[in-house]
N, C-alpha and C. Protein backbone atom coordinates (compact mmCIF):
# COMPACT_ATOMS: atom_id res chain seq x y z
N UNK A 1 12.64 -44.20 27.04
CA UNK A 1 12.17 -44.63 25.73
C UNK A 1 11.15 -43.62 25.22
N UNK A 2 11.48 -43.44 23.88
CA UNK A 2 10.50 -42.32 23.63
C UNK A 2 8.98 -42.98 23.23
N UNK A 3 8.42 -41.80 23.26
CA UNK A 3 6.57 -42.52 22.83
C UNK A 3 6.87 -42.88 21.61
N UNK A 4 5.66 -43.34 21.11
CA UNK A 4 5.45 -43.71 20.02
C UNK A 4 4.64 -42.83 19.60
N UNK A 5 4.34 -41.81 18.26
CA UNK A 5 3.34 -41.18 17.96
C UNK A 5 1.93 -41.81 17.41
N UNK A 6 0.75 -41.19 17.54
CA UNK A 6 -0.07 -42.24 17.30
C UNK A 6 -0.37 -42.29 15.63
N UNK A 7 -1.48 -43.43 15.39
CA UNK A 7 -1.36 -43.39 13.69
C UNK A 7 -2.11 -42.62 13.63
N UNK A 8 -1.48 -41.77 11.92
CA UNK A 8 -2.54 -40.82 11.53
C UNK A 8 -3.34 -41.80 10.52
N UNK A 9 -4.66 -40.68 10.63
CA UNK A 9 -5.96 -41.32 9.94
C UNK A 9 -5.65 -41.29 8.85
N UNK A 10 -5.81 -42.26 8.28
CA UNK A 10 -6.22 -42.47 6.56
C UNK A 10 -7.02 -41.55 6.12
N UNK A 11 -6.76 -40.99 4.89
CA UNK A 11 -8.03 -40.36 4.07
C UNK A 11 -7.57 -40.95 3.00
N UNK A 12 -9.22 -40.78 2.68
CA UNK A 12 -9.20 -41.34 1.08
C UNK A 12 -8.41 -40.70 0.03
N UNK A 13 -8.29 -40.84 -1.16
CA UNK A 13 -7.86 -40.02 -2.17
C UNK A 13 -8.17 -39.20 -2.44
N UNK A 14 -7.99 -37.90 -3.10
CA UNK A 14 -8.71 -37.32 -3.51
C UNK A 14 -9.53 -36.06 -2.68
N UNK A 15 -9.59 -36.18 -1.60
CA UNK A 15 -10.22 -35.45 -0.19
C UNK A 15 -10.12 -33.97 -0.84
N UNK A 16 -8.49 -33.57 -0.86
CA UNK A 16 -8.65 -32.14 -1.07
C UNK A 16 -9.27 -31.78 -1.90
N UNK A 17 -9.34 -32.40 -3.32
CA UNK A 17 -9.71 -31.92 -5.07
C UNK A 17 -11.40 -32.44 -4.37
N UNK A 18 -11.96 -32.73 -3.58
CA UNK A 18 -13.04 -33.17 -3.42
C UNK A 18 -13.67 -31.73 -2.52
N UNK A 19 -13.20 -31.16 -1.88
CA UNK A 19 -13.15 -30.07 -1.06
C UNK A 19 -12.99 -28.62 -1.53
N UNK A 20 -12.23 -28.77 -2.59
CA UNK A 20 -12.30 -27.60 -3.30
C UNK A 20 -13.02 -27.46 -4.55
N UNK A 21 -13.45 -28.65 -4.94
CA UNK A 21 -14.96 -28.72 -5.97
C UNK A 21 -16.13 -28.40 -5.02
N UNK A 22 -16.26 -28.68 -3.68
CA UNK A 22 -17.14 -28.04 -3.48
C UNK A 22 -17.51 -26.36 -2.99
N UNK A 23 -16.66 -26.08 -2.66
CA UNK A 23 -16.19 -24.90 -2.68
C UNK A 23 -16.86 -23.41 -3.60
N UNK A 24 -15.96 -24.12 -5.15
CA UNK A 24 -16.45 -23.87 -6.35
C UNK A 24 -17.86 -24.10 -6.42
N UNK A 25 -18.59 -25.04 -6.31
CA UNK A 25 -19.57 -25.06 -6.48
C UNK A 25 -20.66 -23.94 -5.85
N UNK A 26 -20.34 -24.20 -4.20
CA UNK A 26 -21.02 -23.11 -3.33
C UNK A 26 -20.74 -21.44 -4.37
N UNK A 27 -19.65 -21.36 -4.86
CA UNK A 27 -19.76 -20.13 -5.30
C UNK A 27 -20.62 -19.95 -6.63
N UNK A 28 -20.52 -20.88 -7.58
CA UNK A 28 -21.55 -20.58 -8.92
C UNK A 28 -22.59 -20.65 -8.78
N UNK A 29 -23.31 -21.18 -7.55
CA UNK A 29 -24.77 -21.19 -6.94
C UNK A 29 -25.28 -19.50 -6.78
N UNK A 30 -24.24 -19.10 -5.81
CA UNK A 30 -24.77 -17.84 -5.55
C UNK A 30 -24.66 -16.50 -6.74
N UNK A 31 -25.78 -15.47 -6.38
CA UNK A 31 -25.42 -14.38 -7.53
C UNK A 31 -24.52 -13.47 -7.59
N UNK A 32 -24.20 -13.20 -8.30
CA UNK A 32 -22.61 -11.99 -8.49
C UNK A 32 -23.11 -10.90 -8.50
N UNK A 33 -22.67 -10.57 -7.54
CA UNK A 33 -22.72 -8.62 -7.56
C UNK A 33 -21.76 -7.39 -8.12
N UNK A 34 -21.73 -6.95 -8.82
CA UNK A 34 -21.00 -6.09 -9.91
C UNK A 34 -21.43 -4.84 -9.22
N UNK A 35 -20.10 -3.95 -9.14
CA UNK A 35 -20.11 -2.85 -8.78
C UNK A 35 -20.21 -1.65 -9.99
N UNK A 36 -21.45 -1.02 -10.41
CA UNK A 36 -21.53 -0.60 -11.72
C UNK A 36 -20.45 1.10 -11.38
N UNK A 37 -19.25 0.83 -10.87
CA UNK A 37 -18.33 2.12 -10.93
C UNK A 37 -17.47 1.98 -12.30
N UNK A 38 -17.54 3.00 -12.24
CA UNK A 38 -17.97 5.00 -11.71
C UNK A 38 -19.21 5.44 -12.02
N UNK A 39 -20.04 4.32 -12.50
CA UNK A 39 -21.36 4.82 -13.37
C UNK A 39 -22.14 5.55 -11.82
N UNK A 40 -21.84 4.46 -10.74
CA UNK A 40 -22.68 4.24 -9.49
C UNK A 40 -21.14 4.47 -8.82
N UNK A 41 -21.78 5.25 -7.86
CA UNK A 41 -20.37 5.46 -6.70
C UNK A 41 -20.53 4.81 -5.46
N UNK A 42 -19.25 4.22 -4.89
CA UNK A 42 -19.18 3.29 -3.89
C UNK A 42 -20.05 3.51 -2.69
N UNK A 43 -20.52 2.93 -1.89
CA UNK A 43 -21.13 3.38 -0.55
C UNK A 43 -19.95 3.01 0.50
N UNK A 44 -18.53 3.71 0.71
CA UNK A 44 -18.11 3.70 1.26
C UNK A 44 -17.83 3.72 3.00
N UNK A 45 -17.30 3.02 3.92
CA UNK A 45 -17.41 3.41 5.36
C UNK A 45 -16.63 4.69 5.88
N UNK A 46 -17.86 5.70 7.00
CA UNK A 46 -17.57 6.56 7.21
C UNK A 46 -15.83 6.39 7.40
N UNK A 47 -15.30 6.14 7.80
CA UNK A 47 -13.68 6.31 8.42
C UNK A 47 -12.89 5.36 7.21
N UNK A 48 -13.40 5.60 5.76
CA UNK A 48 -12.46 5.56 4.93
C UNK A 48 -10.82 6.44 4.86
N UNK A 49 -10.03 5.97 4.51
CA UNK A 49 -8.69 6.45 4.44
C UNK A 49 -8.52 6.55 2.75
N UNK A 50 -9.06 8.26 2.61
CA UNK A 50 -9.06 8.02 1.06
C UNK A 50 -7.91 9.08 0.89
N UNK A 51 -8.23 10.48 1.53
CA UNK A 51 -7.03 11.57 1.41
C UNK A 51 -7.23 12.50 2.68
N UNK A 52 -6.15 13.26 2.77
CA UNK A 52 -6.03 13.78 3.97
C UNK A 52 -6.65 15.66 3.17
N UNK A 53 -7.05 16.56 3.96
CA UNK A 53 -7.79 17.38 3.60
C UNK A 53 -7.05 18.38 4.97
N UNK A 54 -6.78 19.81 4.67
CA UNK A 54 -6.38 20.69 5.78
C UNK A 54 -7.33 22.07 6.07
N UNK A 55 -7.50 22.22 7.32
CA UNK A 55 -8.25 23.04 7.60
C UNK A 55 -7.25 24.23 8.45
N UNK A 56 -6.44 25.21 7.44
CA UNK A 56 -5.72 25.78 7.93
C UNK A 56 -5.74 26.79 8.97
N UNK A 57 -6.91 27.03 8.94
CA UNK A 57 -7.31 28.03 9.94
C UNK A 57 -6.76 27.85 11.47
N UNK A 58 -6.63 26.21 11.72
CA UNK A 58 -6.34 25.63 12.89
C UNK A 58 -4.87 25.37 12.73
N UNK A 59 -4.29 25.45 11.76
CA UNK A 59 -2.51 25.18 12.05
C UNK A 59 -2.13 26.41 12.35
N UNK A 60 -1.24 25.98 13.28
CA UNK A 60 0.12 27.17 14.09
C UNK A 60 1.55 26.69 14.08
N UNK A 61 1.52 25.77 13.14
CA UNK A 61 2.76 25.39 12.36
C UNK A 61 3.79 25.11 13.31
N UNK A 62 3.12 23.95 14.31
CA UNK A 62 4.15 23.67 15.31
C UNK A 62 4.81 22.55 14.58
N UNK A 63 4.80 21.69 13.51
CA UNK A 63 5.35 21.11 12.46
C UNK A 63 5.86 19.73 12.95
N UNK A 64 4.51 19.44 13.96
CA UNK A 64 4.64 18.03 14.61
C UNK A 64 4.20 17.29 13.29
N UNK A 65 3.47 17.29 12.48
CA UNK A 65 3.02 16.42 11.68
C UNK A 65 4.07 16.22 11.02
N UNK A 66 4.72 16.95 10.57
CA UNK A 66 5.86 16.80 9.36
C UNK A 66 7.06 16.10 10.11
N UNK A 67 7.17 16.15 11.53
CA UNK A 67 8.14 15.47 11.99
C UNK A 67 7.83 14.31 12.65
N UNK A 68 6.68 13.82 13.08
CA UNK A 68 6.40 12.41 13.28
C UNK A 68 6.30 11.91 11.88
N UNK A 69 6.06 12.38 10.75
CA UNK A 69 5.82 11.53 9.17
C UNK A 69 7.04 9.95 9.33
N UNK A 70 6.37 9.22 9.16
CA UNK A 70 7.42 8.23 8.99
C UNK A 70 8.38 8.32 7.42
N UNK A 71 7.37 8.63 6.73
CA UNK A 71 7.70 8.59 5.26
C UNK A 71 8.26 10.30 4.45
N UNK A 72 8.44 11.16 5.31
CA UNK A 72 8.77 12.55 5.33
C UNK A 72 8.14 13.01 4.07
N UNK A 73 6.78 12.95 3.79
CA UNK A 73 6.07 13.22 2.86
C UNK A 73 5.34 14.58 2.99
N UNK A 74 6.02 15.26 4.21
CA UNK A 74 4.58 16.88 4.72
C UNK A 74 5.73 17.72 4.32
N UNK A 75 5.42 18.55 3.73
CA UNK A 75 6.45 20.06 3.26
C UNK A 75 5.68 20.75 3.74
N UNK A 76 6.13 21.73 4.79
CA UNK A 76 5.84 22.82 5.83
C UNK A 76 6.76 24.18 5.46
N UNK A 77 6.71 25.46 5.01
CA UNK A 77 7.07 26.77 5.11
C UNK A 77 6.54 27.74 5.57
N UNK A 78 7.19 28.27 6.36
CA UNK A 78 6.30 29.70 7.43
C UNK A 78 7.13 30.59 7.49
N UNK A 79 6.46 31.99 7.86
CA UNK A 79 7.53 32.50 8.22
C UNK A 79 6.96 33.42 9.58
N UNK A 80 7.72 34.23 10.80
CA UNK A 80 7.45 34.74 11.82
C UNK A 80 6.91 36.02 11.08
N UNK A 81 5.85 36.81 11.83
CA UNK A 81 4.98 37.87 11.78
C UNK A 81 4.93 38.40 13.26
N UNK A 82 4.56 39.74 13.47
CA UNK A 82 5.19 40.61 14.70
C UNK A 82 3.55 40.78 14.68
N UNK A 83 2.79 40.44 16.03
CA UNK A 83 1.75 41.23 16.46
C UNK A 83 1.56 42.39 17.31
N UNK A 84 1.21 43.63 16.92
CA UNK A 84 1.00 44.76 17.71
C UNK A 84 0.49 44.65 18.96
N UNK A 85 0.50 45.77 20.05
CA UNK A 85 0.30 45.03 21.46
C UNK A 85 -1.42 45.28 21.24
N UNK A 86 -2.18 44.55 22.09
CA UNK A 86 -3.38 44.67 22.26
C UNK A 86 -3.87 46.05 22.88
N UNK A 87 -2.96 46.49 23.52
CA UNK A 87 -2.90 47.58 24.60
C UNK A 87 -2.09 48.73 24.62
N UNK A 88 -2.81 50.13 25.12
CA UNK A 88 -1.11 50.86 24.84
C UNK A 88 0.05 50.39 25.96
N UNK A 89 1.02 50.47 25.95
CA UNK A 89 2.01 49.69 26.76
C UNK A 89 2.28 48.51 26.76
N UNK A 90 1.49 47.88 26.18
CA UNK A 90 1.42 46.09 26.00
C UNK A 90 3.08 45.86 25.23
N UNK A 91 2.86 44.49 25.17
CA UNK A 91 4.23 43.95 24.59
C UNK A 91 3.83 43.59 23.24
N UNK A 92 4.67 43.42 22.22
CA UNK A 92 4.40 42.70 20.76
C UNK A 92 4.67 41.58 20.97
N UNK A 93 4.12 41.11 20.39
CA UNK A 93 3.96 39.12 20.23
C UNK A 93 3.86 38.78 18.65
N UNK A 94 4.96 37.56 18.55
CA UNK A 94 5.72 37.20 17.21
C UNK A 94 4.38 36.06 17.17
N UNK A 95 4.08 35.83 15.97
CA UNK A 95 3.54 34.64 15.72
C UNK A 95 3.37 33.77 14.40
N UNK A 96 3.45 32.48 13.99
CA UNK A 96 4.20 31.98 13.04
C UNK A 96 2.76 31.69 11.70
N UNK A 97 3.43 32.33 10.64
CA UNK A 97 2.56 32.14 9.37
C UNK A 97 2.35 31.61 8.34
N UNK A 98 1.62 30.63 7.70
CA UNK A 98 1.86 29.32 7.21
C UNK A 98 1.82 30.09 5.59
N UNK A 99 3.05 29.12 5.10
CA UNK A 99 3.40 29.64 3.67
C UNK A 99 2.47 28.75 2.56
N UNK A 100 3.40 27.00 3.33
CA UNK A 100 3.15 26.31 2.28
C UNK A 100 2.56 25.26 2.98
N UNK A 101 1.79 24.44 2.88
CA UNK A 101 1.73 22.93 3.53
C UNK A 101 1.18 21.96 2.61
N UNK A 102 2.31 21.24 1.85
CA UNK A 102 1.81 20.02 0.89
C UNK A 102 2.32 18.77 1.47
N UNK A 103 1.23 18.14 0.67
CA UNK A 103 1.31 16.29 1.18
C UNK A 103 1.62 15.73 0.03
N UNK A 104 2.66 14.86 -0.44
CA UNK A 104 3.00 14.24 -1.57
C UNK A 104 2.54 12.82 -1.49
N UNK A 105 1.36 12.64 -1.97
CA UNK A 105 0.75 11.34 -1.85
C UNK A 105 0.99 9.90 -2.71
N UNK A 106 2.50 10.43 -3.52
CA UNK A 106 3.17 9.23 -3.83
C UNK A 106 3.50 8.48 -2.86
N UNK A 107 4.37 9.45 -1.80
CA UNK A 107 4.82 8.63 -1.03
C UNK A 107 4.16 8.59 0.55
N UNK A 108 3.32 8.63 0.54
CA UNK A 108 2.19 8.73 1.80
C UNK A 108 1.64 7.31 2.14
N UNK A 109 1.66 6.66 3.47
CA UNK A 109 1.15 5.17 3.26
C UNK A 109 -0.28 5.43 4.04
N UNK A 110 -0.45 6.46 4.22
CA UNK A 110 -1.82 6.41 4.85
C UNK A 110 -2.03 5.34 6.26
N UNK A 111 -1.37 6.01 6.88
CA UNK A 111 -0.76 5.46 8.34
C UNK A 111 -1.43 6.56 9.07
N UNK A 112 -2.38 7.30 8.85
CA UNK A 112 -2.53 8.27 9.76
C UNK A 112 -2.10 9.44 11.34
N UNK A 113 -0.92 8.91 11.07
CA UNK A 113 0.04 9.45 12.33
C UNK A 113 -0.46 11.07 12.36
N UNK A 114 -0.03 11.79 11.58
CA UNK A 114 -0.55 12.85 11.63
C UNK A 114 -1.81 13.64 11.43
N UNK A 115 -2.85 12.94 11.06
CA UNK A 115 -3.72 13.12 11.92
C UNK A 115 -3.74 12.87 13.60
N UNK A 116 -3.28 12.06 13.63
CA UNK A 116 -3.34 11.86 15.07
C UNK A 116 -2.48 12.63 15.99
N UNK A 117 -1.09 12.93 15.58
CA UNK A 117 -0.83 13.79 16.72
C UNK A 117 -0.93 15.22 16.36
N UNK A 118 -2.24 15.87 15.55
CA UNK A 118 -2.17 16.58 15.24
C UNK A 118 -2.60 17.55 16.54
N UNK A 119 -2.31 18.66 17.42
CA UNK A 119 -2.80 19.16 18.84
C UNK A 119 -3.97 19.40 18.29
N UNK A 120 -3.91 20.43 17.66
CA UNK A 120 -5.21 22.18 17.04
C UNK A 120 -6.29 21.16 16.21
N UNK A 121 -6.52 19.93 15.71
CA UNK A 121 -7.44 19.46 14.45
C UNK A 121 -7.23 20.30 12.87
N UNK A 122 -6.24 20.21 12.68
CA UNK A 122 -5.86 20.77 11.12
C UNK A 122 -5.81 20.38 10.20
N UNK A 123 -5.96 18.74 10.57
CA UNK A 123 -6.06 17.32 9.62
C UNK A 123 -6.84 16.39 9.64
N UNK A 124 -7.45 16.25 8.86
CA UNK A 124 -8.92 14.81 8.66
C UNK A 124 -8.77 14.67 7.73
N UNK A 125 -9.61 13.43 7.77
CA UNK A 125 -9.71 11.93 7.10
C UNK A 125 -10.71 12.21 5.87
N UNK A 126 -10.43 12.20 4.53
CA UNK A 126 -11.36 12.44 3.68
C UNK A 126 -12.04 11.24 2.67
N UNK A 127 -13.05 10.42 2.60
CA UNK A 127 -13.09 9.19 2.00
C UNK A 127 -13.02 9.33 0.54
N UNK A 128 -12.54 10.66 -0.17
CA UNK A 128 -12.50 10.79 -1.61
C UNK A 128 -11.19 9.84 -1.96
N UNK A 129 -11.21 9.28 -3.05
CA UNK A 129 -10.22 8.61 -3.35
C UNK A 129 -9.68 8.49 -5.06
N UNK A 130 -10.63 9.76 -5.62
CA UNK A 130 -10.32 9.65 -7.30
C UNK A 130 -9.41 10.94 -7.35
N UNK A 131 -8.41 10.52 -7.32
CA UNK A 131 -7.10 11.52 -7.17
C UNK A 131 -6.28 11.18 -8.16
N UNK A 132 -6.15 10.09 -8.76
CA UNK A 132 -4.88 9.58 -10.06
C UNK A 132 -4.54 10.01 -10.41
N UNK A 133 -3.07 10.14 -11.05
CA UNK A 133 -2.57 11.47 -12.16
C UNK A 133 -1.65 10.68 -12.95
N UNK A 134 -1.88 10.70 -14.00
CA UNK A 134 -0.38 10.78 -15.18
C UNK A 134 0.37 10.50 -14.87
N UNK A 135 0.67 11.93 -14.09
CA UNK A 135 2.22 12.08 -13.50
C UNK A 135 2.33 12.00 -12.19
N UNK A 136 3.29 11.55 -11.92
CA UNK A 136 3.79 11.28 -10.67
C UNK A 136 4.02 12.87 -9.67
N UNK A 137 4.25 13.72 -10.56
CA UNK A 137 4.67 14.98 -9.86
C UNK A 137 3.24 15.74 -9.57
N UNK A 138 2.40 15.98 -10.35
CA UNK A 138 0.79 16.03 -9.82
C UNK A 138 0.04 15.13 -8.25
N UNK A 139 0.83 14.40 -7.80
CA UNK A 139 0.48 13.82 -6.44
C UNK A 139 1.01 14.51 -5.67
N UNK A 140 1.33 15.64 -5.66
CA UNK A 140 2.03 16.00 -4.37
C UNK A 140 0.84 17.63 -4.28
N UNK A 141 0.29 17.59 -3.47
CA UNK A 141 -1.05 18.47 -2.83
C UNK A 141 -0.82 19.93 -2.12
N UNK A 142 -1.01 20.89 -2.76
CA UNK A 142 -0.50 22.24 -1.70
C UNK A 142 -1.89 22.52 -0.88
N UNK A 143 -1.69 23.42 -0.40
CA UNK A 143 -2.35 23.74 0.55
C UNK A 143 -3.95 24.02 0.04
N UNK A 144 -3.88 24.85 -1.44
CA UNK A 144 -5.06 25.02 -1.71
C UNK A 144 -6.03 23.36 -2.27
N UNK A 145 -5.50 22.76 -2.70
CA UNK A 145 -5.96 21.32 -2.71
C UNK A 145 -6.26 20.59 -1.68
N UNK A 146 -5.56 20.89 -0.67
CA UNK A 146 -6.34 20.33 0.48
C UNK A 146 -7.27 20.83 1.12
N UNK A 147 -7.40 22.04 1.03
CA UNK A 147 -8.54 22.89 1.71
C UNK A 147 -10.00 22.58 0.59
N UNK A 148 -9.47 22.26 -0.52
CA UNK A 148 -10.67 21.62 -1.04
C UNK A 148 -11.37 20.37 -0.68
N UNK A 149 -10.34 19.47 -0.11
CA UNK A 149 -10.73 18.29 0.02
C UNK A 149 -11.20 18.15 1.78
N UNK A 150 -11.97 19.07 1.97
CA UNK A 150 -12.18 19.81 3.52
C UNK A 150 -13.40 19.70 3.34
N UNK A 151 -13.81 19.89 2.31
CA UNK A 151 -15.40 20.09 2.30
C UNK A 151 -16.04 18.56 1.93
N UNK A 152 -15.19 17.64 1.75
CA UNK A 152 -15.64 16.40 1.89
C UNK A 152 -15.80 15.93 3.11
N UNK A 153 -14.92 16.01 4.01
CA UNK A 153 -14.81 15.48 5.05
C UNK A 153 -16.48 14.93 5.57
N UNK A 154 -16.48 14.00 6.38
CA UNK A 154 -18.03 13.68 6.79
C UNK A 154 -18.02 14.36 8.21
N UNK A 155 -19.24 14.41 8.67
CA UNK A 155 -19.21 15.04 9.99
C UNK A 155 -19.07 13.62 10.73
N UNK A 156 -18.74 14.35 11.77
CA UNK A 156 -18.22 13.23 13.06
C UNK A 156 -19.92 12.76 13.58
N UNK A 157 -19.43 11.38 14.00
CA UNK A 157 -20.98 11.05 14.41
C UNK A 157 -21.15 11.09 15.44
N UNK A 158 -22.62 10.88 15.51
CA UNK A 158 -23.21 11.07 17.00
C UNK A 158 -22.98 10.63 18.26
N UNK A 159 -22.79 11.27 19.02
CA UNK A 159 -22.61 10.60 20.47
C UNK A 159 -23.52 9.77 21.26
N UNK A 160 -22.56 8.95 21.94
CA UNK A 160 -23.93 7.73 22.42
C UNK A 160 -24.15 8.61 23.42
N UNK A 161 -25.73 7.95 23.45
CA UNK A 161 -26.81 8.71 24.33
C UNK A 161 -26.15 9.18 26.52
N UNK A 162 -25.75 7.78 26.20
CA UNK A 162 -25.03 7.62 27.65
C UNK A 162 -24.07 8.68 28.06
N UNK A 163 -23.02 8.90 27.03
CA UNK A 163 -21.75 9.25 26.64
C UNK A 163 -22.25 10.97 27.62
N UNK A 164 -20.79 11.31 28.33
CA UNK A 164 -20.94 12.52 29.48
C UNK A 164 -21.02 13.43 28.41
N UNK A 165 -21.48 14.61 28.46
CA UNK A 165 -21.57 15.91 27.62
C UNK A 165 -20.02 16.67 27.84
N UNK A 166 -19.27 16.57 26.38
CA UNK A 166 -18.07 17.67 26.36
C UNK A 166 -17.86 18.77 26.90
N UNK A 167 -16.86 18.99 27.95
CA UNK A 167 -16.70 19.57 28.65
C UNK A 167 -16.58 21.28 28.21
N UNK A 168 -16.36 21.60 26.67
CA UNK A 168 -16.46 23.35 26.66
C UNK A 168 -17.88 23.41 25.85
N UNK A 169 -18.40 22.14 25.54
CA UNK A 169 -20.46 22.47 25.44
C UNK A 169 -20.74 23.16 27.01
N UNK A 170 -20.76 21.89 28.20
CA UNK A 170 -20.79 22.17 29.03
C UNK A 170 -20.53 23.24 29.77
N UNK A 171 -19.69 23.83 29.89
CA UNK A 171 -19.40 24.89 30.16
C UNK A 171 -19.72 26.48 29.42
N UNK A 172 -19.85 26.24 27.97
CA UNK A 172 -20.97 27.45 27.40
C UNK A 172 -22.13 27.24 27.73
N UNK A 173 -22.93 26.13 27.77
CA UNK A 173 -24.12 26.01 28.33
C UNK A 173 -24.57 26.77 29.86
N UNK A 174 -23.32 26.20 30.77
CA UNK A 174 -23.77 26.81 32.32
C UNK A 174 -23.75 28.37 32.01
N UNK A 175 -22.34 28.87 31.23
CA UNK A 175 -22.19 30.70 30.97
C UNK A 175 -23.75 31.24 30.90
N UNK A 176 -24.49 30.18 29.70
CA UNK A 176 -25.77 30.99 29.03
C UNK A 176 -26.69 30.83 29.79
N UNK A 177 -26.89 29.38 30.71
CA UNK A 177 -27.77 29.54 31.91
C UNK A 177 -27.51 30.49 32.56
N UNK A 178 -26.44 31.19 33.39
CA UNK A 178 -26.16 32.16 34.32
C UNK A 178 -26.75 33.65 33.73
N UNK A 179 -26.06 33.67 32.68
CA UNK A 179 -26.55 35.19 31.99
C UNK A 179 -28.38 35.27 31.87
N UNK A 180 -28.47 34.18 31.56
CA UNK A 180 -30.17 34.21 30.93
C UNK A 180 -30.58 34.30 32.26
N UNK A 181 -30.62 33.61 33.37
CA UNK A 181 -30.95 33.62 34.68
C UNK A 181 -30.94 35.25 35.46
N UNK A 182 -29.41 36.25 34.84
CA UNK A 182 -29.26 37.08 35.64
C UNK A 182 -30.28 37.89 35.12
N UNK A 183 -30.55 37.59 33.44
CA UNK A 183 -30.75 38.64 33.04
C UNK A 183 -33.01 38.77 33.20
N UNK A 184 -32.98 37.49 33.92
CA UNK A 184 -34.44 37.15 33.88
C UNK A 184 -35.16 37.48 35.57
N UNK A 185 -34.48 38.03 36.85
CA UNK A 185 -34.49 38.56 37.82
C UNK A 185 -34.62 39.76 38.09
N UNK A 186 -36.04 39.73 38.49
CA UNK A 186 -36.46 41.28 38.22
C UNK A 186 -35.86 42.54 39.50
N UNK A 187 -35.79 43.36 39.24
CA UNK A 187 -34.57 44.29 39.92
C UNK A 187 -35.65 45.01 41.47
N UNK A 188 -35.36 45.15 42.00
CA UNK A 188 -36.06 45.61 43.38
C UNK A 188 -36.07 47.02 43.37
N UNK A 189 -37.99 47.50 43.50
CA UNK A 189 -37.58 49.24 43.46
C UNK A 189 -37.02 49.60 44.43
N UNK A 190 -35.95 50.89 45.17
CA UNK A 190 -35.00 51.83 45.62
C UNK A 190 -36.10 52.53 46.35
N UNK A 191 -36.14 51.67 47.65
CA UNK A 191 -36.82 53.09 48.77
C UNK A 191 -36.06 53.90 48.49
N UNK A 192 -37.10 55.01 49.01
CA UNK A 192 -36.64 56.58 47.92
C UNK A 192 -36.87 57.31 50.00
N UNK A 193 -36.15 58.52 50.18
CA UNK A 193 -36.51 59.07 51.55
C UNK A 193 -37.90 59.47 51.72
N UNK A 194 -38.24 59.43 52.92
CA UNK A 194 -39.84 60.35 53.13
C UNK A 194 -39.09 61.84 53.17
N UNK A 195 -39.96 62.58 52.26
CA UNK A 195 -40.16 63.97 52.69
C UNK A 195 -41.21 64.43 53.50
N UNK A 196 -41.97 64.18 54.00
CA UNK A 196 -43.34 65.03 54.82
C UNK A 196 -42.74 65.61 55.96
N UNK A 197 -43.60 66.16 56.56
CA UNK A 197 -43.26 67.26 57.37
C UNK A 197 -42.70 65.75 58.90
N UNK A 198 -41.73 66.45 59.37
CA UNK A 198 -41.73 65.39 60.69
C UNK A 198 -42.46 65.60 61.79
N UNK A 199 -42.99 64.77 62.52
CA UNK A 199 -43.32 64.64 63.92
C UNK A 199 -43.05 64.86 65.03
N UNK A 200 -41.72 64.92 65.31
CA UNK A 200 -40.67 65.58 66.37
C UNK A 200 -40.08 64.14 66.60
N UNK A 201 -39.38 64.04 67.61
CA UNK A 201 -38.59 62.92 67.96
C UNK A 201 -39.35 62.00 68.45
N UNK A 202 -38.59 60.93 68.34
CA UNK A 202 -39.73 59.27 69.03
C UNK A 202 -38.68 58.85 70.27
N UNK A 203 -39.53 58.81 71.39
CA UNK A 203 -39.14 58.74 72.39
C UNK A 203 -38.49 57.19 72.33
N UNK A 204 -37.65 56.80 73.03
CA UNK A 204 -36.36 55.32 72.97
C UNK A 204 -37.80 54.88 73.58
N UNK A 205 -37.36 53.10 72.89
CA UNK A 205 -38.30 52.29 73.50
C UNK A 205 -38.31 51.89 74.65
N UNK A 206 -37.35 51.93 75.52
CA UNK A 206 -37.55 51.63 76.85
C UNK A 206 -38.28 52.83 77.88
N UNK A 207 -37.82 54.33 76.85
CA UNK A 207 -38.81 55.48 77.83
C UNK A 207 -38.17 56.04 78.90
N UNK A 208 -38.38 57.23 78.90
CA UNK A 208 -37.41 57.87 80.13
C UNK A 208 -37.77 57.48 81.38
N UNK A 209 -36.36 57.45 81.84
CA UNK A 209 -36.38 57.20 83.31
C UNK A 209 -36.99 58.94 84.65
């Protein structure tokens, strides 16, 4: 036999419209804060997702970004360049040279993927966000537009105090201890030979038999 469910409670009439008048109320009590933009500009959080910004110096156009894109919004063109050997006899070494790199931010969802699997850091997070255009064909960003939007970028923040010291600080640090150390060890003067006249021979310490 099945249970019986138990009774539900009565409420009065009215409960909800009673619940959402007060509601309302709590809100016309308090004061309204008006954001006086664009007069006053937002105080935005550091790790806003406003536009992406390129620091080309660091791409080697391995064109992971453009191929993890979910939304195939990265246009990448390069072309190969021949480096001379460092050395006489050395070998030449090909290496790849960035033409074009635009972001079409129509269709960009700001999913940050590429920032993220970016290897070299060629891509950050910029909290600018007054980009609008007219036209639809003005959203799409070449390379020199993003290198503008580079100089927004915020600096990365501080490390907690605890937090281990980065390992190639670390390691320029010990280089400059060592050098400063070698170079702060004062050098030992070079016994120089006696010239004076000699004495004749020095008899062995045990002395003739």
């Amino acid at each position: 036999m099945a249970e019986s469910l138990p009774p539900t409670r009565s409420r009065f009439p009215g409960a909800g419209l009673a619940k959402g008048l007060a509601v309302t109320l709590r809100t016309m009590t308090k004061k309204t804060v008006t954001e006086q933009y664009p007069d006053v500009q937002p105080d935005l959080p550091p790790r806003t997702r406003g536009v992406i910004g390129l620091f080309e110096e660091n791409c080697t156009v391995c064109m992971l970004c453009a191929r993890e894109c979910p939304d195939w919004c990265i246009y990448i063109d390069s072309h190969k360049e021949t480096v001379p050997a460092a050395a006489p006899g050395g070998r030449e070494r090909s290496r790849n040279v960035l033409d074009r790199f635009a972001i079409d931010f129509s269709l960009c969802m700001y999913c940050g993927i590429c920032i993220e699997v970016c290897p070299f850091d060629a891509l950050f997070w910029s909290p600018e966000f007054e980009y609008a255009e007219t036209d639809i064909r003005e959203l799409t960003h070449e390379r020199d537009k993003l290198r503008e939007w580079m100089w927004t970028v915020p600096a990365p923040p501080a490390l907690d105090p605890a937090a281990e010291e980065p390992k190639e600080i670390a390691a320029a640090r010990k280089t400059a201890e060592k050098l400063a150390a070698a170079q702060a060890e004062p050098t030992e003067p070079r016994s120089e030979p006696s010239t004076g006249p000699s004495t004749g021979p020095t008899a062995p310490k045990g002395g003739a038999s």
